[in-house]
Protein backbone atom coordinates (compact mmCIF):
# COMPACT_ATOMS: atom_id res chain seq x y z
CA UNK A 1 77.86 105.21 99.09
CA UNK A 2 76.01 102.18 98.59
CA UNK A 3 76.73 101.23 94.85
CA UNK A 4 80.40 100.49 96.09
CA UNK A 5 79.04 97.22 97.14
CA UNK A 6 80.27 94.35 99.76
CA UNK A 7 80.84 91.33 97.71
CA UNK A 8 81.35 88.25 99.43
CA UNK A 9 83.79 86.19 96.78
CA UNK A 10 83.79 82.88 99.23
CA UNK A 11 81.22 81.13 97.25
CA UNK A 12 83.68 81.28 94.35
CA UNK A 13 85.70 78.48 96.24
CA UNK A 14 83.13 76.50 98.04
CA UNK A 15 79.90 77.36 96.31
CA UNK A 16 77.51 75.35 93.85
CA UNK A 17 77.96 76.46 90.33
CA UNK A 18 75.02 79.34 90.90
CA UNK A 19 76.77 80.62 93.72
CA UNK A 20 79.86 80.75 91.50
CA UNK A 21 77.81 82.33 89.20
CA UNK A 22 76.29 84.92 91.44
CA UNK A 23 79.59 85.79 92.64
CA UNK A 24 80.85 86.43 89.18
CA UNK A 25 78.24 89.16 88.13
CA UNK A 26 78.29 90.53 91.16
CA UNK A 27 81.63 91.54 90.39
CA UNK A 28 81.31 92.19 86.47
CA UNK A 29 78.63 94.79 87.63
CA UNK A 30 80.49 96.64 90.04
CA UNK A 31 83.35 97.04 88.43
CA UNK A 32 81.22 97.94 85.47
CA UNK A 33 79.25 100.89 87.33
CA UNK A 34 81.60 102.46 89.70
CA UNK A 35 85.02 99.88 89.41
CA UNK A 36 85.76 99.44 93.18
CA UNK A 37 84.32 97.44 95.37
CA UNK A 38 85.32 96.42 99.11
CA UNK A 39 85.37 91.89 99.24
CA UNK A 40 84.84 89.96 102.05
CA UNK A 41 85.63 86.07 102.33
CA UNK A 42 88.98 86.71 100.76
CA UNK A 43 91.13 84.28 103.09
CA UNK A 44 93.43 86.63 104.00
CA UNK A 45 93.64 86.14 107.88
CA UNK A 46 93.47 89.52 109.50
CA UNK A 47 96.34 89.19 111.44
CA UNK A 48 98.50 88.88 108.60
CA UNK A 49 97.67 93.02 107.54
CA UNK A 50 98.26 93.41 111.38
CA UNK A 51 101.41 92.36 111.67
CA UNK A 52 102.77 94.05 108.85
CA UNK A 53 101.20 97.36 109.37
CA UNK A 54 103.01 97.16 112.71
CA UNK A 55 106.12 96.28 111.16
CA UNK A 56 106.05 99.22 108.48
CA UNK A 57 105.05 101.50 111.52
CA UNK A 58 108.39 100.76 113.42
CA UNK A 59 110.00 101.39 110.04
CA UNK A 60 108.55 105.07 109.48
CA UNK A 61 108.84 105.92 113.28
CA UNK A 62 112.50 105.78 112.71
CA UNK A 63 114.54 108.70 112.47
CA UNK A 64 114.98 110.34 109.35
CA UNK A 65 118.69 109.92 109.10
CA UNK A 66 118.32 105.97 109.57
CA UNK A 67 115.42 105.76 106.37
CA UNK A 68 117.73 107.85 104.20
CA UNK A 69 120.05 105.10 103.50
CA UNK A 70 117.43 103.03 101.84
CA UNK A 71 115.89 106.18 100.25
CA UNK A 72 114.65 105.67 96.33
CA UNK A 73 111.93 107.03 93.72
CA UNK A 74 109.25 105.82 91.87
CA UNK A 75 109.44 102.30 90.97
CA UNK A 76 112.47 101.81 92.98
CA UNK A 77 112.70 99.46 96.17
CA UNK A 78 112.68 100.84 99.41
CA UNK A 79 111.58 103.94 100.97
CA UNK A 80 110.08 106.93 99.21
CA UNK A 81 110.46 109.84 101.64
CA UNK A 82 108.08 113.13 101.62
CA UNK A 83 108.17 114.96 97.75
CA UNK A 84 109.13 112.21 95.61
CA UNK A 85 106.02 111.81 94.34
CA UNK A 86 102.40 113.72 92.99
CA UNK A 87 99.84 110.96 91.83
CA UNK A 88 97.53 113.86 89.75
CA UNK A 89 100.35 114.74 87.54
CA UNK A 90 98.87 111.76 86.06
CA UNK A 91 95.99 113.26 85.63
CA UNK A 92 97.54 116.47 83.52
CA UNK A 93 97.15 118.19 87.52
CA UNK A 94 100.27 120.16 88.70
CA UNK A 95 99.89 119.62 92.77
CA UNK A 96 102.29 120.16 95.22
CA UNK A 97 103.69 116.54 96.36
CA UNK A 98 101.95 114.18 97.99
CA UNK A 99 101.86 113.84 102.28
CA UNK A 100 102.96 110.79 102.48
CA UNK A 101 105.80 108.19 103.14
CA UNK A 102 106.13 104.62 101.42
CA UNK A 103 108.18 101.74 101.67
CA UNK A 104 108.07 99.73 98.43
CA UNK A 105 108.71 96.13 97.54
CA UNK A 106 107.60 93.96 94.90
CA UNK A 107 107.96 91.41 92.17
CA UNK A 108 111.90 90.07 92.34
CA UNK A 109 112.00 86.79 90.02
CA UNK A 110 114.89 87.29 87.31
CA UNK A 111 114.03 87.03 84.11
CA UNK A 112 118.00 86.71 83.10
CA UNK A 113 117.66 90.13 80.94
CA UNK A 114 119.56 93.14 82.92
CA UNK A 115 117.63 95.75 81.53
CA UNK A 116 114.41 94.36 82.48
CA UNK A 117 115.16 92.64 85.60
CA UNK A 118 116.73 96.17 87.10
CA UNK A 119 113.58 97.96 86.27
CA UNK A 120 110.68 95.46 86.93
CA UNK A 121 112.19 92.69 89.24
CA UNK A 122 114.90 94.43 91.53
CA UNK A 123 116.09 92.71 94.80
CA UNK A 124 113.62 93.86 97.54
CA UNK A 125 115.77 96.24 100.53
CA UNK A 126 115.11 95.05 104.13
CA UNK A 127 116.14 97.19 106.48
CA UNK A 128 117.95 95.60 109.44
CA UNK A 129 116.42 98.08 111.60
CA UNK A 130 113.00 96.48 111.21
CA UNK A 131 114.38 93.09 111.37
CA UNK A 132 110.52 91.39 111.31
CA UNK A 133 109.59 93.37 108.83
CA UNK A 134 111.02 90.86 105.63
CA UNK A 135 109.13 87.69 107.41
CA UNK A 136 105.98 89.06 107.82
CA UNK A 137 105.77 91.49 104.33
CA UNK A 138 107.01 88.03 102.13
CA UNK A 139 104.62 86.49 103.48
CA UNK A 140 101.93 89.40 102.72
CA UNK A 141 103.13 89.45 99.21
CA UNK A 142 102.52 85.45 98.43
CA UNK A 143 98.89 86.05 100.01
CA UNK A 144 97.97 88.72 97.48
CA UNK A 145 99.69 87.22 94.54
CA UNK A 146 96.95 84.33 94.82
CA UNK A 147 94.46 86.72 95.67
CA UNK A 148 94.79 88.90 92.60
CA UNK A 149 95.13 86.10 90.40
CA UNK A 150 91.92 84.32 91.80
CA UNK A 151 90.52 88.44 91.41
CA UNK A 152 91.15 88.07 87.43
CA UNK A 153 90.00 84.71 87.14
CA UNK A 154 86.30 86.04 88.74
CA UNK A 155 87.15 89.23 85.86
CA UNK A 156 87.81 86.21 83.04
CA UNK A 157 85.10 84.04 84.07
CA UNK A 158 82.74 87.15 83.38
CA UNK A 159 84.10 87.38 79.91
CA UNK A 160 83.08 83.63 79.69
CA UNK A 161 86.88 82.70 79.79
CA UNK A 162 88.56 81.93 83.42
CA UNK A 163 92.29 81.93 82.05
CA UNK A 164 91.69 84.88 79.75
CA UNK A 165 93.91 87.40 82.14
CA UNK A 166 96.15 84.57 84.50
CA UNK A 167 97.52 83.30 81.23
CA UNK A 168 99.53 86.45 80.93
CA UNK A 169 100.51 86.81 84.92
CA UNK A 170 103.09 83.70 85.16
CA UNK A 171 105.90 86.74 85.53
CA UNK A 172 103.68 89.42 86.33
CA UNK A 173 105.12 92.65 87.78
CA UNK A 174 103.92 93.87 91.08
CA UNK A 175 104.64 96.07 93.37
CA UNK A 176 103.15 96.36 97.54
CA UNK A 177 103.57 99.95 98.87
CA UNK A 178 103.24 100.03 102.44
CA UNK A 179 102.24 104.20 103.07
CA UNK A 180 102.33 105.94 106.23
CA UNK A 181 99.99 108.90 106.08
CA UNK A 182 101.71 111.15 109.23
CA UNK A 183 99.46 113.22 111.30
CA UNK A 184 98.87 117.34 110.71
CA UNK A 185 101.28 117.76 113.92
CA UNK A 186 104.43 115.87 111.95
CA UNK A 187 103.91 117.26 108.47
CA UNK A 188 102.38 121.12 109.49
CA UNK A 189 100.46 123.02 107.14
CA UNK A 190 98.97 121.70 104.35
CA UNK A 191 99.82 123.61 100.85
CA UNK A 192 96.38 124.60 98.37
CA UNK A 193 95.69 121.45 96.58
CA UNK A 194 97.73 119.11 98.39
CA UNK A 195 96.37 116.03 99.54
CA UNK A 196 98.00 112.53 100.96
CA UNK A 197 97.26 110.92 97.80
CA UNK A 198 96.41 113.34 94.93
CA UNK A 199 93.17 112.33 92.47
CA UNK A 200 94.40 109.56 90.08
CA UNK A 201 93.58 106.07 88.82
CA UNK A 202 95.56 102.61 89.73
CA UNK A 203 97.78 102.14 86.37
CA UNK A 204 97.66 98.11 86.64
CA UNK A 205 94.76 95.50 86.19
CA UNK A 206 93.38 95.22 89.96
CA UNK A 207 94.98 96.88 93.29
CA UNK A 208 93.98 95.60 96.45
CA UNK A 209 93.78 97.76 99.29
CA UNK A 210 94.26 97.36 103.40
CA UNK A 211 93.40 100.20 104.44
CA UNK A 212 92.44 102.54 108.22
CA UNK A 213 89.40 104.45 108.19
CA UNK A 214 89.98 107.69 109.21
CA UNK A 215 88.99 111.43 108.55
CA UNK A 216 91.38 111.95 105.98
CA UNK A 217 91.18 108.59 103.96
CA UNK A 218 89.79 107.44 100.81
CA UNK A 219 87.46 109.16 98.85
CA UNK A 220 86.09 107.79 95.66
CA UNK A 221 84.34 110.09 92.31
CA UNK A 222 80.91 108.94 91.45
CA UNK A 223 79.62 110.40 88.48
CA UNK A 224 76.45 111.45 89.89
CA UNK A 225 77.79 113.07 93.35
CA UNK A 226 81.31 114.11 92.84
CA UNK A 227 83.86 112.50 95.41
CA UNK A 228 82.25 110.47 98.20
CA UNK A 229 83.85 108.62 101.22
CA UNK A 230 84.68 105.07 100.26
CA UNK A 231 82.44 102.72 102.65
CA UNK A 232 85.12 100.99 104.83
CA UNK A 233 84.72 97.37 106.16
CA UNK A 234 87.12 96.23 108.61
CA UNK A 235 86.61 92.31 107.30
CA UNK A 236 86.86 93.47 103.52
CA UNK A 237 89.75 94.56 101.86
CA UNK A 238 89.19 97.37 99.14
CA UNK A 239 89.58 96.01 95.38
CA UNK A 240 89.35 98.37 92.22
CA UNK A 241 90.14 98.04 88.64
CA UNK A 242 93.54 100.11 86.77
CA UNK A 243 94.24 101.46 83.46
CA UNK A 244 95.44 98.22 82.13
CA UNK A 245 92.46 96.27 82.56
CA UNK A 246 90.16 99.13 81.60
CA UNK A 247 91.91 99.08 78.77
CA UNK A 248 92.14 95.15 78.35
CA UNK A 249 88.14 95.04 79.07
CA UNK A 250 87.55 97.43 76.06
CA UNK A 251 86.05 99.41 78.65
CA UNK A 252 83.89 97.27 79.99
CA UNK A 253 85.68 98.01 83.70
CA UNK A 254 86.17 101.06 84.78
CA UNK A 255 89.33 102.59 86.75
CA UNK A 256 87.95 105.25 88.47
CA UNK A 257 89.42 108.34 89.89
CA UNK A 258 89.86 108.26 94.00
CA UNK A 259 92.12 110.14 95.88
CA UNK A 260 93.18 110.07 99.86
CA UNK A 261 92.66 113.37 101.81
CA UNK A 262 94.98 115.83 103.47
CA UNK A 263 95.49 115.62 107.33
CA UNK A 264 92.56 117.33 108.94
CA UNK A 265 92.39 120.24 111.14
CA UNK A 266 89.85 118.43 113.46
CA UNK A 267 91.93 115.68 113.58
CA UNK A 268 95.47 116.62 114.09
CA UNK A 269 97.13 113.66 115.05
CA UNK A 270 95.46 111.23 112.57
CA UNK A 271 97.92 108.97 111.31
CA UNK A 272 97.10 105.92 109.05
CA UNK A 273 99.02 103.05 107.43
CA UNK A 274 97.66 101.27 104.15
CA UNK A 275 99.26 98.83 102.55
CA UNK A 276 98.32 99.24 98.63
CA UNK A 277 98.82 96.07 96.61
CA UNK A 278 99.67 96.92 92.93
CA UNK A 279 99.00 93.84 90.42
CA UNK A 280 100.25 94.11 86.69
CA UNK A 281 100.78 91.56 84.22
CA UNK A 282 103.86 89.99 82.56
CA UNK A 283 105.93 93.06 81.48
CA UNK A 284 105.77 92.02 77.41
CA UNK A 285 102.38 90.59 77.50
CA UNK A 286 100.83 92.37 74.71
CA UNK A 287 97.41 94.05 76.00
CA UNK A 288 94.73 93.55 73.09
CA UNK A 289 91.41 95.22 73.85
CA UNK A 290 87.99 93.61 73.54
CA UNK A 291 85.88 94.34 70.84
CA UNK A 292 81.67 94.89 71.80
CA UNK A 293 79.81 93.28 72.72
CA UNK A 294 81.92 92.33 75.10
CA UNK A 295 84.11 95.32 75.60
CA UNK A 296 82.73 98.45 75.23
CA UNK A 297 84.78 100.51 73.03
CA UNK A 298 85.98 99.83 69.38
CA UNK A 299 89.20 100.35 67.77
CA UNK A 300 91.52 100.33 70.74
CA UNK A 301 94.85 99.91 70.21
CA UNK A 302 97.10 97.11 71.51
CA UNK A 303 99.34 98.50 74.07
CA UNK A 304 102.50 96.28 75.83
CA UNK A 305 101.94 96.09 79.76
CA UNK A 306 105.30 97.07 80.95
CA UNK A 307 105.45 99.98 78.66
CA UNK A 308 102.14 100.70 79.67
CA UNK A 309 103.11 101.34 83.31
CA UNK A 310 106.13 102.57 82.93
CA UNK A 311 104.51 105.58 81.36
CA UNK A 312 102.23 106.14 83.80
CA UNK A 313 104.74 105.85 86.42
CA UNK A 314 107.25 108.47 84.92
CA UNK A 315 103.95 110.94 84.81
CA UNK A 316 103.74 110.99 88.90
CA UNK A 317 107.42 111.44 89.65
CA UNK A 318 108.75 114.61 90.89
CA UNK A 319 111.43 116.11 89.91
């Protein structure tokens, strides 16, 4: 799948202005043409997605009766158990749920209004099963809240405008889900049209993925081949661009459909942990497309980011 390309974004820091350059329309283009791409020289130590996949697989491994006390849905903080959630809904789709487990955290910074703060910036649960879990996640969390920022600086500095994006993510919303795919033997058969994650796009500006390769993983839609295995790096992470940005880019960017497959039958005791980082903007920032020539669609309407998501996120709830 060679147009998801292997960008190496370390030049950006240490590079002469070309390389800077280079770096830049490397990633304008790709998230032009297909809107994911996998990034090497990222800084994040791999040790640090180590130690919290192993963290989040003590948490899953425990018994059921121990997660259900910090059991919540969509958008809440904690852990989403099996049927909670479909991510095609969002895509008009009616699918049974997805195969899949989560434990969510996120952006927790009061803004001082109730209403907001309970939806977008919740206290994060830690469950004192897992007691290492907290440590090593908080410090996962920091590392790709610079990350994405320095992400849509790259995006800005394409647009010939660095702050154009980071000026609105002071109080950005966020959210890191931490999903255990369980293998064929713990979930049993899988249901017509069921997969781990169903097809959908990313709802935010960029995600940023940490992700196992494995037989039922990502798969990404090209236009020209239908859905394709995403190439998988084990010194990149995965980045690709959401709704919002589309949006934001006047569809310049595009946020592409990809979906994660069902347990295989060749592989029955596949499991996989990926830990999905899910970067927003400040929840009132008002989202004004880009006219052409630099976006690529006219007459867009402004949309506000929180009620943006919120949307989205309502769509891919069950129940």
């Amino acid at each position: 799948m060679g147009h998801v390309p292997v960008i190496d974004i370390g030049p950006w820091w240490s590079g002469s202005d070309a390389d800077r350059a280079a770096v830049v329309a490397a990633v304008d283009d790709a998230l032009s043409s297909v809107g994911f791409m996998l990034v090497s020289g990222h800084g994040v130590p791999k040790d640090v997605a180590a130690q919290v996949r192993s963290q989040a697989r003590a948490f899953f491994a425990l018994p059921e009766e121990l997660k259900r006390a910090y059991a919540v849905t969509i958008a809440g903080r904690g852990w989403l158990p099996p049927g909670v959630e479909a991510n095609a809904y969002s895509e008009g789709t009616q699918t049974p749920p997805d195969m899949k487990e989560t434990f969510a955290v996120g952006a927790d910074e009061k803004t001082g209004d109730p209403a907001v703060d309970g939806y977008w910036f919740p206290d994060n649960v830690w469950p004192h099963e897992v007691a290492e879990l907290q440590a090593v996640v908080e410090d996962y969390l920091a590392r790709m809240r610079v990350l994405a920022d320095e992400l849509l600086r790259i995006c800005g500095s394409a647009l010939g405008h660095e702050d154009l994006f980071t000026q609105h993510t002071g109080h950005a919303t966020h959210t890191l889900n931490l999903n255990w795919y369980p293998p064929l033997a713990h979930v049993g058969e899988v249901a017509e049209g069921q997969f781990r994650i169903g097809p959908h796009t990313d709802f935010g500006t960029v995600t940023i993925l940490d992700r196992e390769p494995g037989a039922g993983g990502l798969q990404v839609w090209t236009e020209q081949d239908g859905w394709e295995d995403a190439p998988w790096d084990p010194e990149a992470l995965t980045i690709n661009t959401g709704d919002l940005l589309e949006r934001w880019s006047g569809g310049r960017w595009r946020s592409n459909r990809h979906r994660v497959l069902p347990p295989q039958q060749a592989h029955p005791d596949e499991d996989l942990v990926s830990l999905v980082y899910f970067y927003e903007a400040d929840h009132d920032t008002v989202v004004t497309p880009l006219e052409p020539p630099v976006g690529r669609v006219s007459g867009l309407e402004p949309v506000v980011s929180g009620e943006f998501i919120k949307e989205r996120l309502d769509a891919i709830t069950v129940g």
